[in-house]
C-alpha atoms as a PDB file:
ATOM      1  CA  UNK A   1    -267.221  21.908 -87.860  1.00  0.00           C
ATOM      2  CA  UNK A   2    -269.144  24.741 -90.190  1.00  0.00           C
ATOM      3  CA  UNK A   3    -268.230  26.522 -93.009  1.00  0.00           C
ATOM      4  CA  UNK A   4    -267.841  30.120 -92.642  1.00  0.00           C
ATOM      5  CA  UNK A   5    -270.733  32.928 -92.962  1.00  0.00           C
ATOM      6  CA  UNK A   6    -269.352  33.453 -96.437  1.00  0.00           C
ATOM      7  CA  UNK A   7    -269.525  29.231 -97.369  1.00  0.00           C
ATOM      8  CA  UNK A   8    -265.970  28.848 -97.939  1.00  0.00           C
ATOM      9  CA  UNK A   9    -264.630  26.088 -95.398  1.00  0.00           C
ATOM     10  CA  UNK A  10    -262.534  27.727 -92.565  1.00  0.00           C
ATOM     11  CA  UNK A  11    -258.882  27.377 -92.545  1.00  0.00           C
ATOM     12  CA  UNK A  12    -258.580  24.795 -90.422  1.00  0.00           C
ATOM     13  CA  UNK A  13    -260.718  22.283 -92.721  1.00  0.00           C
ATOM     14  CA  UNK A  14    -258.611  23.494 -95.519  1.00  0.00           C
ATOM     15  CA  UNK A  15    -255.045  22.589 -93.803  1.00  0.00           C
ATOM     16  CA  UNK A  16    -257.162  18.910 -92.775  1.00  0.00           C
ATOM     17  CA  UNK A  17    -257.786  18.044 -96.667  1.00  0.00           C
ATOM     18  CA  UNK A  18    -254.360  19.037 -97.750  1.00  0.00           C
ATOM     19  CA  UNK A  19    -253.005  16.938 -94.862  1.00  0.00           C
ATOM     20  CA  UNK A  20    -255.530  14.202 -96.142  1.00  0.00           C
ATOM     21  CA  UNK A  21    -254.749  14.504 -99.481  1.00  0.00           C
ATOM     22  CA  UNK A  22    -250.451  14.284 -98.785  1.00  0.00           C
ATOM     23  CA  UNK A  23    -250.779  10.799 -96.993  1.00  0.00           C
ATOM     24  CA  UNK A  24    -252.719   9.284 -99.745  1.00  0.00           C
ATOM     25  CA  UNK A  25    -250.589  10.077-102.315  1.00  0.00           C
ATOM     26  CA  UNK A  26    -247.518   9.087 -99.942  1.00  0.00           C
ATOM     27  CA  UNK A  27    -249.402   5.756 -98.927  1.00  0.00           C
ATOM     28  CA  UNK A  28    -249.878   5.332-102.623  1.00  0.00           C
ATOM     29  CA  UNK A  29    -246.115   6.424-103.695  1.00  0.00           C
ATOM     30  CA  UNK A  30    -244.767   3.896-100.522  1.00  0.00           C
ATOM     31  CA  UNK A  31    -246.937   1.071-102.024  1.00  0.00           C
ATOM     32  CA  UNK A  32    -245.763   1.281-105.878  1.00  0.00           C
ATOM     33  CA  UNK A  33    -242.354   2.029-104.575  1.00  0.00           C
ATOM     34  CA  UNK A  34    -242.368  -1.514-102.192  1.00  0.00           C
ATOM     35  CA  UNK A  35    -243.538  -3.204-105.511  1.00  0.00           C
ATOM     36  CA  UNK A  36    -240.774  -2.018-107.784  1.00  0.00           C
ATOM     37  CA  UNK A  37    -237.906  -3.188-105.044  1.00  0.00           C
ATOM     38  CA  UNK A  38    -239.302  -6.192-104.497  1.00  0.00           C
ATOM     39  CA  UNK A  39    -239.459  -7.218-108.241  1.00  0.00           C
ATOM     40  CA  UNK A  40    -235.775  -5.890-108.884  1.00  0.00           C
ATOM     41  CA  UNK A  41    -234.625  -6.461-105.523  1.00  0.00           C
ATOM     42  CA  UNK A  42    -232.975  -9.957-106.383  1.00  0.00           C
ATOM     43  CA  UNK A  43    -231.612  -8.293-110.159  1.00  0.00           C
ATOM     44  CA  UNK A  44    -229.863  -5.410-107.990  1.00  0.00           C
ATOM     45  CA  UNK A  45    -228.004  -7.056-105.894  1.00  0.00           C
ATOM     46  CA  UNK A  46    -226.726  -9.809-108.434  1.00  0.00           C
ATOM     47  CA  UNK A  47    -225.547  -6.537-110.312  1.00  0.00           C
ATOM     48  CA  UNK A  48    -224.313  -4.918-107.398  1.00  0.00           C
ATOM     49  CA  UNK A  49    -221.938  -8.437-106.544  1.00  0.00           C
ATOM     50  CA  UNK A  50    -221.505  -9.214-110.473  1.00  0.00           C
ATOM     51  CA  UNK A  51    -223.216 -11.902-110.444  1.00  0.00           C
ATOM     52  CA  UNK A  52    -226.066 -13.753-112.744  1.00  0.00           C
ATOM     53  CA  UNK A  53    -228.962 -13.510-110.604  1.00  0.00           C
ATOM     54  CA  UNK A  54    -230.274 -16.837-109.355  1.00  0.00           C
ATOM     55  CA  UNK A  55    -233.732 -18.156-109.760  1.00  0.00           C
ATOM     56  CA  UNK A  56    -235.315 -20.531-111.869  1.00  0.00           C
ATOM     57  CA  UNK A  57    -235.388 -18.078-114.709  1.00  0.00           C
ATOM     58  CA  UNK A  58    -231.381 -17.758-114.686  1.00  0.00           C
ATOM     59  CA  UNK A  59    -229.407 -19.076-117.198  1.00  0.00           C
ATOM     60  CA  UNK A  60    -226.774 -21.151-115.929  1.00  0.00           C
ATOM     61  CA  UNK A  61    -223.118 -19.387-116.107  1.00  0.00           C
ATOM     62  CA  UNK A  62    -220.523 -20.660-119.037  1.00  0.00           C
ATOM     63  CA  UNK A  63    -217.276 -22.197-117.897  1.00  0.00           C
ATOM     64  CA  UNK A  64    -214.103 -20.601-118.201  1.00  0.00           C
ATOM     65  CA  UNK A  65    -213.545 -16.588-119.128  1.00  0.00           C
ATOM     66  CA  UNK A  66    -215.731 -15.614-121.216  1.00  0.00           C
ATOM     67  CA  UNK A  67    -214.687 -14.302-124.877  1.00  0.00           C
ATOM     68  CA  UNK A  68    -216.369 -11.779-127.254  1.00  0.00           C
ATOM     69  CA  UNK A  69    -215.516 -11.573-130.627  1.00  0.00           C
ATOM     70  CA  UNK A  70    -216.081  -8.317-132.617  1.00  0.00           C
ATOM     71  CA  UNK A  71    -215.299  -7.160-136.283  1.00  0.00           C
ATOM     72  CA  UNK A  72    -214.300  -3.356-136.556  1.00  0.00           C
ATOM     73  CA  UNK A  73    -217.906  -1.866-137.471  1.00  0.00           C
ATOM     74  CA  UNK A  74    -215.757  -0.675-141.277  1.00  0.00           C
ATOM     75  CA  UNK A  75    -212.386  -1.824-143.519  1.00  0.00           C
ATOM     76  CA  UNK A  76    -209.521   0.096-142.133  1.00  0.00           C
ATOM     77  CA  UNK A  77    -208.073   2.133-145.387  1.00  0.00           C
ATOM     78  CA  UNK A  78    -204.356   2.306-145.802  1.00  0.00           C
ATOM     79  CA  UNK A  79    -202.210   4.245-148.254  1.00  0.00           C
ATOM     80  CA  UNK A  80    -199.848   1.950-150.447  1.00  0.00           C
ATOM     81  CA  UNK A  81    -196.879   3.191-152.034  1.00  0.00           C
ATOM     82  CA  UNK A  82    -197.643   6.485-153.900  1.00  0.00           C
ATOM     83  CA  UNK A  83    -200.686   7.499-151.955  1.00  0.00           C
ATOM     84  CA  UNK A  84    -202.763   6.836-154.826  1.00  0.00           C
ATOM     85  CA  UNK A  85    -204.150   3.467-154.199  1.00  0.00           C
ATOM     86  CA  UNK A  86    -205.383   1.863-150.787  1.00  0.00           C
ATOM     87  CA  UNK A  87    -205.412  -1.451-149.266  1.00  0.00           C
ATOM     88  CA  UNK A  88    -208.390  -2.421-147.064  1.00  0.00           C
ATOM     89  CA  UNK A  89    -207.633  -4.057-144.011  1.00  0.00           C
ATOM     90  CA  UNK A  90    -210.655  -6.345-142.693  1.00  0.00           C
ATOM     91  CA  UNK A  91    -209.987  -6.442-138.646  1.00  0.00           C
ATOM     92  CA  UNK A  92    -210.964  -8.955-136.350  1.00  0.00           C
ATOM     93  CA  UNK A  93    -211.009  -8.402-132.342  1.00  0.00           C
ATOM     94  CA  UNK A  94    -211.315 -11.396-129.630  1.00  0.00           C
ATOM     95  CA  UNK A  95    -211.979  -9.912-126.169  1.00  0.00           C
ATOM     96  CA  UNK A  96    -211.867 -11.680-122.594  1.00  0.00           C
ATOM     97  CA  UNK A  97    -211.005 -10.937-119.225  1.00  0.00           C
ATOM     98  CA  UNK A  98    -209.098 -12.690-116.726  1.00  0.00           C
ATOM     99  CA  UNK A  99    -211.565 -11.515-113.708  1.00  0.00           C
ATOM    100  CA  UNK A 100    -215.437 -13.416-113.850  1.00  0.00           C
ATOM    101  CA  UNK A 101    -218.038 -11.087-115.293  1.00  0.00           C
ATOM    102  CA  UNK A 102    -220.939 -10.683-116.849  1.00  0.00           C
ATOM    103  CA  UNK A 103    -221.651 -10.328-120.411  1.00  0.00           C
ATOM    104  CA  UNK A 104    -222.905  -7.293-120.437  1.00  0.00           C
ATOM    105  CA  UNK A 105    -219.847  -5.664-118.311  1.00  0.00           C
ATOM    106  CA  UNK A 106    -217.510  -7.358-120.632  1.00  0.00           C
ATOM    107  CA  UNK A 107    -219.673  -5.963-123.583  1.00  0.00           C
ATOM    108  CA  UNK A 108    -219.161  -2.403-121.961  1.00  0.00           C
ATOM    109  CA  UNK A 109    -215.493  -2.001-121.236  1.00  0.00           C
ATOM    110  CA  UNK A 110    -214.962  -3.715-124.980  1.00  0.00           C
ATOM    111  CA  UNK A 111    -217.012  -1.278-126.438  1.00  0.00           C
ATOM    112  CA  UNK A 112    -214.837   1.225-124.363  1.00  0.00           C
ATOM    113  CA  UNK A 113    -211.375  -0.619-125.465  1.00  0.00           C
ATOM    114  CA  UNK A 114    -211.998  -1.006-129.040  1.00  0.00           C
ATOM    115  CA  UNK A 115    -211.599   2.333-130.653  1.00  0.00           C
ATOM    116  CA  UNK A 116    -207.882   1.821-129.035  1.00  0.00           C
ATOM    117  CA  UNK A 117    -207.111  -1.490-130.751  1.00  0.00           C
ATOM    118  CA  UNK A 118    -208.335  -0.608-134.136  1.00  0.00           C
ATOM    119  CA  UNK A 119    -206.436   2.788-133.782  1.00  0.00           C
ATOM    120  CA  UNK A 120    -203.094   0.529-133.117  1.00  0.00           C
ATOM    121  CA  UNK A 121    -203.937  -2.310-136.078  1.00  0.00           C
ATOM    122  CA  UNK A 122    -204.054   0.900-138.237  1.00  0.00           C
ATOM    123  CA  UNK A 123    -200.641   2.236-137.499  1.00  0.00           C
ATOM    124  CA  UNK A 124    -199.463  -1.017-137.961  1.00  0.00           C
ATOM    125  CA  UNK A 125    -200.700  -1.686-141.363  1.00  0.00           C
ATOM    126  CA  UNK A 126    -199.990   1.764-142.205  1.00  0.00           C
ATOM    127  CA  UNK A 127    -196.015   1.173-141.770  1.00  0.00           C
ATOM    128  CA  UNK A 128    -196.360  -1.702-143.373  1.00  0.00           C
ATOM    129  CA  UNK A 129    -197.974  -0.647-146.591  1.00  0.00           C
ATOM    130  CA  UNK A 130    -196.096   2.432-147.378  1.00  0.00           C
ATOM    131  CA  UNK A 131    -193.518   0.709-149.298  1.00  0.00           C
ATOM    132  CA  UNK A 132    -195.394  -1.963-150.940  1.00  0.00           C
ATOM    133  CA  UNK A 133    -197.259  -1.009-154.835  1.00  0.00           C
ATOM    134  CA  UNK A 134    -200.760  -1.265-154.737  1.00  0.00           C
ATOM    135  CA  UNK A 135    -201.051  -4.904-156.139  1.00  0.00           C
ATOM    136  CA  UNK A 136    -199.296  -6.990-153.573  1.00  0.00           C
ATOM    137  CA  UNK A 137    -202.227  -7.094-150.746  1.00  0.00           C
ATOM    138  CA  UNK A 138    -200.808 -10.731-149.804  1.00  0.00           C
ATOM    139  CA  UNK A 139    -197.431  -9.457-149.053  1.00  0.00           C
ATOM    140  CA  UNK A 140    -199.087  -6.825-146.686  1.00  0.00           C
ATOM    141  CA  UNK A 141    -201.392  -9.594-145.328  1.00  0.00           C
ATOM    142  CA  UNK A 142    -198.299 -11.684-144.721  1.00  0.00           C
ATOM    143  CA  UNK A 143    -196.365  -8.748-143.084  1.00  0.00           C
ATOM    144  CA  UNK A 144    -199.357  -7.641-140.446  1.00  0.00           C
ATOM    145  CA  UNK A 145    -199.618 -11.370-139.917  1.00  0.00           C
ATOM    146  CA  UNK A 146    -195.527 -11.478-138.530  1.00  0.00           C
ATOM    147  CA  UNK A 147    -196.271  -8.838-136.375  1.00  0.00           C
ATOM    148  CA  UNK A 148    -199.401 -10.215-134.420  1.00  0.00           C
ATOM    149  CA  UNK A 149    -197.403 -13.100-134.505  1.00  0.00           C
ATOM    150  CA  UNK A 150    -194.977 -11.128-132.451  1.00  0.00           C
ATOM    151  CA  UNK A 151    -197.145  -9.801-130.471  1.00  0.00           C
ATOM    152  CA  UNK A 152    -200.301 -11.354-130.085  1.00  0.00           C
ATOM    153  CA  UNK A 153    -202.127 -10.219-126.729  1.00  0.00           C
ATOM    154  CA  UNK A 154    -202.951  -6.734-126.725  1.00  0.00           C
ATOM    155  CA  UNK A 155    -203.733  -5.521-122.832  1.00  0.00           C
ATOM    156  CA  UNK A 156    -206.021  -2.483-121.979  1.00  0.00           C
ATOM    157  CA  UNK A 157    -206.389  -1.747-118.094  1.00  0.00           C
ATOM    158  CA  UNK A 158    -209.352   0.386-116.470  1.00  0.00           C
ATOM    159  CA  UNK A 159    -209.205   0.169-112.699  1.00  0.00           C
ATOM    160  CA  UNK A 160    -208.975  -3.025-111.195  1.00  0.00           C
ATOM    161  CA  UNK A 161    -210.526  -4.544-114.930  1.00  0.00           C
ATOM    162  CA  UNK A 162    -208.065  -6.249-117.367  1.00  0.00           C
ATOM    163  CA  UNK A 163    -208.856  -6.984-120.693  1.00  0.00           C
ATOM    164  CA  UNK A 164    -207.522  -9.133-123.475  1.00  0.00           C
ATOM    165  CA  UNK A 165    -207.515  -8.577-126.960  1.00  0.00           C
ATOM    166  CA  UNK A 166    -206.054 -11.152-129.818  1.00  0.00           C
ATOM    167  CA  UNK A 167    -206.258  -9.162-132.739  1.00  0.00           C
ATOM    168  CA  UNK A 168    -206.464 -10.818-136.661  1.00  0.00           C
ATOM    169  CA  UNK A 169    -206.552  -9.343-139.828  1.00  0.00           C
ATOM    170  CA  UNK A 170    -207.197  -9.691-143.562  1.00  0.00           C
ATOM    171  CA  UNK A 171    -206.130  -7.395-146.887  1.00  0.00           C
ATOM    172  CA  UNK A 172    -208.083  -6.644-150.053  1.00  0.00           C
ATOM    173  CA  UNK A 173    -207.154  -5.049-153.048  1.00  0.00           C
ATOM    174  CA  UNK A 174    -208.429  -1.614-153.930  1.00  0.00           C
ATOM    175  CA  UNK A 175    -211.089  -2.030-156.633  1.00  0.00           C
ATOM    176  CA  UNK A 176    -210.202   0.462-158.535  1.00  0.00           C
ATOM    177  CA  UNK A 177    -206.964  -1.548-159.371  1.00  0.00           C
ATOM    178  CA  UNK A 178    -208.829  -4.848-160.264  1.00  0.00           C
ATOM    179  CA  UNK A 179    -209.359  -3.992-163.962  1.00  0.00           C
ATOM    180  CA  UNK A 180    -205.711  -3.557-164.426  1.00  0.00           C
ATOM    181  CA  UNK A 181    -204.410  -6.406-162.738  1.00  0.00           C
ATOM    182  CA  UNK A 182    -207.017  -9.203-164.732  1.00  0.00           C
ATOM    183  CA  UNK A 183    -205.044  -9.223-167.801  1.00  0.00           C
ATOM    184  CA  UNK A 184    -201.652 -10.102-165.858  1.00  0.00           C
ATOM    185  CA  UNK A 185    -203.377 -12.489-163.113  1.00  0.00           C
ATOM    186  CA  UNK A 186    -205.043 -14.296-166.484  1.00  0.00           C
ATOM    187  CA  UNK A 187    -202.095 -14.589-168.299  1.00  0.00           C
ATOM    188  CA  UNK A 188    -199.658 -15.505-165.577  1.00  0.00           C
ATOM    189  CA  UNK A 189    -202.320 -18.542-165.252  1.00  0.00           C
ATOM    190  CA  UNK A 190    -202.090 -19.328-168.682  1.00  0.00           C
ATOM    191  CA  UNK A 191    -198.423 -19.753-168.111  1.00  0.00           C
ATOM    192  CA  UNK A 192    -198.166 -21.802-164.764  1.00  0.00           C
ATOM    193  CA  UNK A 193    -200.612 -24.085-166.388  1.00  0.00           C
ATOM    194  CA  UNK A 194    -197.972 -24.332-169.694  1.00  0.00           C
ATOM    195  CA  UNK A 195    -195.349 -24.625-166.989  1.00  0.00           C
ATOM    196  CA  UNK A 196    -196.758 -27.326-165.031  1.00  0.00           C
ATOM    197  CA  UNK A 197    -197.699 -29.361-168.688  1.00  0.00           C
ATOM    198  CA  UNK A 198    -194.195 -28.921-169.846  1.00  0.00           C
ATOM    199  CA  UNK A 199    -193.050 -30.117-166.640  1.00  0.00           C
ATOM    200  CA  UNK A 200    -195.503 -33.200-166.219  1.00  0.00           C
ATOM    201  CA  UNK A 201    -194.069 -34.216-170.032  1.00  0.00           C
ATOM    202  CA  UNK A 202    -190.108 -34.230-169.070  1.00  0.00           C
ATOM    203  CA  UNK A 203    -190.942 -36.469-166.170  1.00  0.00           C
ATOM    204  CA  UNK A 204    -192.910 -38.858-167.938  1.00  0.00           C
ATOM    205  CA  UNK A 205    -190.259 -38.722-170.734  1.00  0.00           C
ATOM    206  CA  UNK A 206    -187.543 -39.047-168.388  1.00  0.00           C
ATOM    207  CA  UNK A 207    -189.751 -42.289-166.938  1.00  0.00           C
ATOM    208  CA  UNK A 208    -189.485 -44.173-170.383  1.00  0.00           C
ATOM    209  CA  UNK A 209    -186.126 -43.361-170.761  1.00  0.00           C
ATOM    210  CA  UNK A 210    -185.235 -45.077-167.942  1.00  0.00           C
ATOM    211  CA  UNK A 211    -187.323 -47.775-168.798  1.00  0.00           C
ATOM    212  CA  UNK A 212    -185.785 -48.326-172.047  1.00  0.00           C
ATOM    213  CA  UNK A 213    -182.515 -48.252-170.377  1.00  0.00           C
ATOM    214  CA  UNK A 214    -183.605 -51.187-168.265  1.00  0.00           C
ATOM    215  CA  UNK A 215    -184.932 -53.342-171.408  1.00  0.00           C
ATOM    216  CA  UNK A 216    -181.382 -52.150-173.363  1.00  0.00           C
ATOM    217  CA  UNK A 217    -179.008 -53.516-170.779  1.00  0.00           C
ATOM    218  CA  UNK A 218    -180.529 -56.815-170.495  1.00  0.00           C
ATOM    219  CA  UNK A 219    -179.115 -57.990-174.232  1.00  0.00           C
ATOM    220  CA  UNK A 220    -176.061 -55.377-174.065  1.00  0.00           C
ATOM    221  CA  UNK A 221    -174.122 -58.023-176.615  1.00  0.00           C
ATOM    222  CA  UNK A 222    -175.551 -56.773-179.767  1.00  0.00           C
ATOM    223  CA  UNK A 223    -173.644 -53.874-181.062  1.00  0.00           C
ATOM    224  CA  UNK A 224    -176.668 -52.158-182.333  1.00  0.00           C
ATOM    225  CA  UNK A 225    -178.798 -52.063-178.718  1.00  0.00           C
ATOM    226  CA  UNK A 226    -175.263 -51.440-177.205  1.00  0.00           C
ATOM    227  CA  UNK A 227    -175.076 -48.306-179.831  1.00  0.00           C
ATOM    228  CA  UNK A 228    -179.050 -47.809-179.158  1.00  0.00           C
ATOM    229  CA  UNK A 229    -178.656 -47.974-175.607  1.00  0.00           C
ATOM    230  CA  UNK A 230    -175.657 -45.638-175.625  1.00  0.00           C
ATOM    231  CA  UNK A 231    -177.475 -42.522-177.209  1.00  0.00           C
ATOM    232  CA  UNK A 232    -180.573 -43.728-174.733  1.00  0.00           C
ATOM    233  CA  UNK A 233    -178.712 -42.973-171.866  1.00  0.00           C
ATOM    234  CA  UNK A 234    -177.093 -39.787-173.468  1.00  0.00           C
ATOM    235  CA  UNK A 235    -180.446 -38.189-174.220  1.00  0.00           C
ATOM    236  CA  UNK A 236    -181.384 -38.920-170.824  1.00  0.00           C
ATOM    237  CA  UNK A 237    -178.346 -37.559-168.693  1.00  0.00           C
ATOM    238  CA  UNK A 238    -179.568 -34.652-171.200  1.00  0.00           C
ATOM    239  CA  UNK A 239    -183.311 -34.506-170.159  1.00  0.00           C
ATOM    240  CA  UNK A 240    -182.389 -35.203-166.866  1.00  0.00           C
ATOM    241  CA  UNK A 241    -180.200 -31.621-166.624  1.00  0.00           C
ATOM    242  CA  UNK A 242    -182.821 -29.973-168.364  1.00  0.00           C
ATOM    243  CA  UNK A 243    -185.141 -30.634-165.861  1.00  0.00           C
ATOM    244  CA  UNK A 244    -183.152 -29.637-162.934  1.00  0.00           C
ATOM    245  CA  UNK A 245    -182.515 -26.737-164.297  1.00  0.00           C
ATOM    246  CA  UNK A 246    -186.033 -25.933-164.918  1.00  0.00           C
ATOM    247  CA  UNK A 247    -186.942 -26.492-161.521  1.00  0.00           C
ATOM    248  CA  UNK A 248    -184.072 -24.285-160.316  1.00  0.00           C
ATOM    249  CA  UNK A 249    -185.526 -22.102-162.007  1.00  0.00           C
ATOM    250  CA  UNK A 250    -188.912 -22.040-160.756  1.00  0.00           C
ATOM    251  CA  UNK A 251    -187.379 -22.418-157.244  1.00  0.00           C
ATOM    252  CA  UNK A 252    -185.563 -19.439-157.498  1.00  0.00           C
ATOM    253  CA  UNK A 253    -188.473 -17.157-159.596  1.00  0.00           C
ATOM    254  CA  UNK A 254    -191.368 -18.757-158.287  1.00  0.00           C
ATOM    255  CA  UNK A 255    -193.730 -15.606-159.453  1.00  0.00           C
ATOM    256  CA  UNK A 256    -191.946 -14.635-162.415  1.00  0.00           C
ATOM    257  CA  UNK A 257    -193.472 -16.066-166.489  1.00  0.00           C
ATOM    258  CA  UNK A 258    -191.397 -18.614-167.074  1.00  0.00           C
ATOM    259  CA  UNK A 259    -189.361 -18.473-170.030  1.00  0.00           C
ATOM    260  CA  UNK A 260    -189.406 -21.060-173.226  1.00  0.00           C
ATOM    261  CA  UNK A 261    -187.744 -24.528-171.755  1.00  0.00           C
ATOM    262  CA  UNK A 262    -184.880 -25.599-173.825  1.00  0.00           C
ATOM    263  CA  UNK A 263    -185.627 -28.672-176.368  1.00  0.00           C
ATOM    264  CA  UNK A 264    -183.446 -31.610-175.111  1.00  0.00           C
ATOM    265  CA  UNK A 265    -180.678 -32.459-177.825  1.00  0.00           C
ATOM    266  CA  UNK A 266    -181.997 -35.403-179.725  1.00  0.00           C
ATOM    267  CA  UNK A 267    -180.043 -37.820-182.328  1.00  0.00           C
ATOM    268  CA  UNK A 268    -181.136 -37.228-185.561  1.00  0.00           C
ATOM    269  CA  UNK A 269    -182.457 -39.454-187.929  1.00  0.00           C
ATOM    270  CA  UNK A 270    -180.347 -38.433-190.753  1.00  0.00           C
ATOM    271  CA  UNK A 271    -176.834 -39.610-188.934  1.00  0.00           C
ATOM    272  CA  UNK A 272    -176.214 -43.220-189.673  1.00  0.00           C
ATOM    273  CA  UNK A 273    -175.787 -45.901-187.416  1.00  0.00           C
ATOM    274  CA  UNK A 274    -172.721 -47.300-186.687  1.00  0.00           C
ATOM    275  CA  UNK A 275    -172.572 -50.668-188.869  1.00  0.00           C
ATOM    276  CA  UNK A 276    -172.700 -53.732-186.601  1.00  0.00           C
ATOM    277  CA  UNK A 277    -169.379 -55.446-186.196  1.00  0.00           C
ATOM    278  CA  UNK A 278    -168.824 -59.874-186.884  1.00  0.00           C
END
């Protein structure tokens, strides 16, 4: 078939190469195409069924649900009493699902879900800081730990998908309150350490004493170790109230200083003895 006079190719030649032209590049479009489903054909479906895909490359599937633990991405801030100071709440998330999926579904609805827990864990720390001064973090820690207690399986529902969520959570102190409190936390160590001293002392007094009773009684004939053994026992019915009272004490105050200990009454060495009798 010829050109025409003018050497441009008739119509007809034109509509050809176009035609031509279309199939190759639909030939060549079928061809890549056949290649890309056959090398995801096998990930589809396993996505399509929620499945791992099998093959010798697959990993092979965990037993039981499975369980993804996330931290809230910052420390949840809550107002203590007087708005002026904050406690920081450090929020812990375990996620799992009753249904078998994959990891990365489970990933996706807990990334969907969390915003919702960490938006109920601060409500709850919020009512329970507003009444508490800024220094007693463990008091609020012990409070939000009563009420996971109570309620410890937090449920979040999309569809026909369940999930789980066991929520934890630990308090810190506002730094900005840390330079005040050193002075008191340093000196109320001081203290218990005195306390416990003092305390270690009366018992091991209160041990000889006993002892000494023992060794007394065994030759109770003599006036003089009946006389000695009669203030022994005295001054140790004394150290023996002291004592409980200083551990009622620290049983009923356990965080307040404790005060000086009274000195046990002891004999003194001015009053004479009582002379021995024939």
């Amino acid at each position: 078939m010829t050109d025409a006079p003018d050497g441009r190719p008739r119509p007809a030649d034109q509509w050809r190469r176009r035609g031509v032209r279309a199939l190759v590049v639909t030939r060549d479009g079928s061809v890549r195409g056949w290649r890309w489903w056959a090398r995801n054909w096998d990930r589809l479906v396993a996505a399509l069924q929620d499945e791992a895909p099998v093959g010798s490359a697959a990993a092979p599937a965990p037993s039981g649900p499975l369980v993804e633990q996330r931290d809230a991405p910052r420390l949840i801030a809550v107002p203590a009493r007087g708005y002026v100071y904050s406690f920081y709440v450090r929020a812990t998330f375990a996620w799992s699902s009753p249904a078998t999926m994959r990891a990365e579904v489970l990933s996706w609805y807990v990334q969907y879900f969390q915003p919702n827990a960490i938006q109920r864990l601060t409500r709850l720390a919020a009512d329970a800081a507003r009444d508490l001064p800024p220094h007693r973090a463990a008091d609020l820690e012990v409070a939000l730990q009563q009420a996971l207690a109570e309620d410890p399986r937090w449920h979040y529902q999309r569809g026909d998908i369940t999930l789980t969520c066991r929520p934890d959570a630990t308090v810190r102190l506002d730094e900005r309150i840390m330079p005040a409190l050193q002075p008191h936390v340093d000196r109320m160590v001081e203290l218990e350490y005195q306390f416990e001293e003092q305390l270690r002392k009366a018992r091991y007094a209160e041990h000889l004493s006993r002892q000494w009773a023992t060794i007394l009684s065994d030759d109770a004939d003599d006036q003089d170790v009946a006389d000695a053994r009669d203030q022994m026992l005295t001054a140790q019915r004394e150290a023996a109230r002291w004592i409980t009272d200083l551990l009622r004490r620290n049983g009923d105050h356990p965080t307040d200083p404790p005060s000086a200990p009274p000195i046990p009454p002891q004999q003194s060495r001015d009053t004479p003895t009582q002379p021995a009798t024939d």
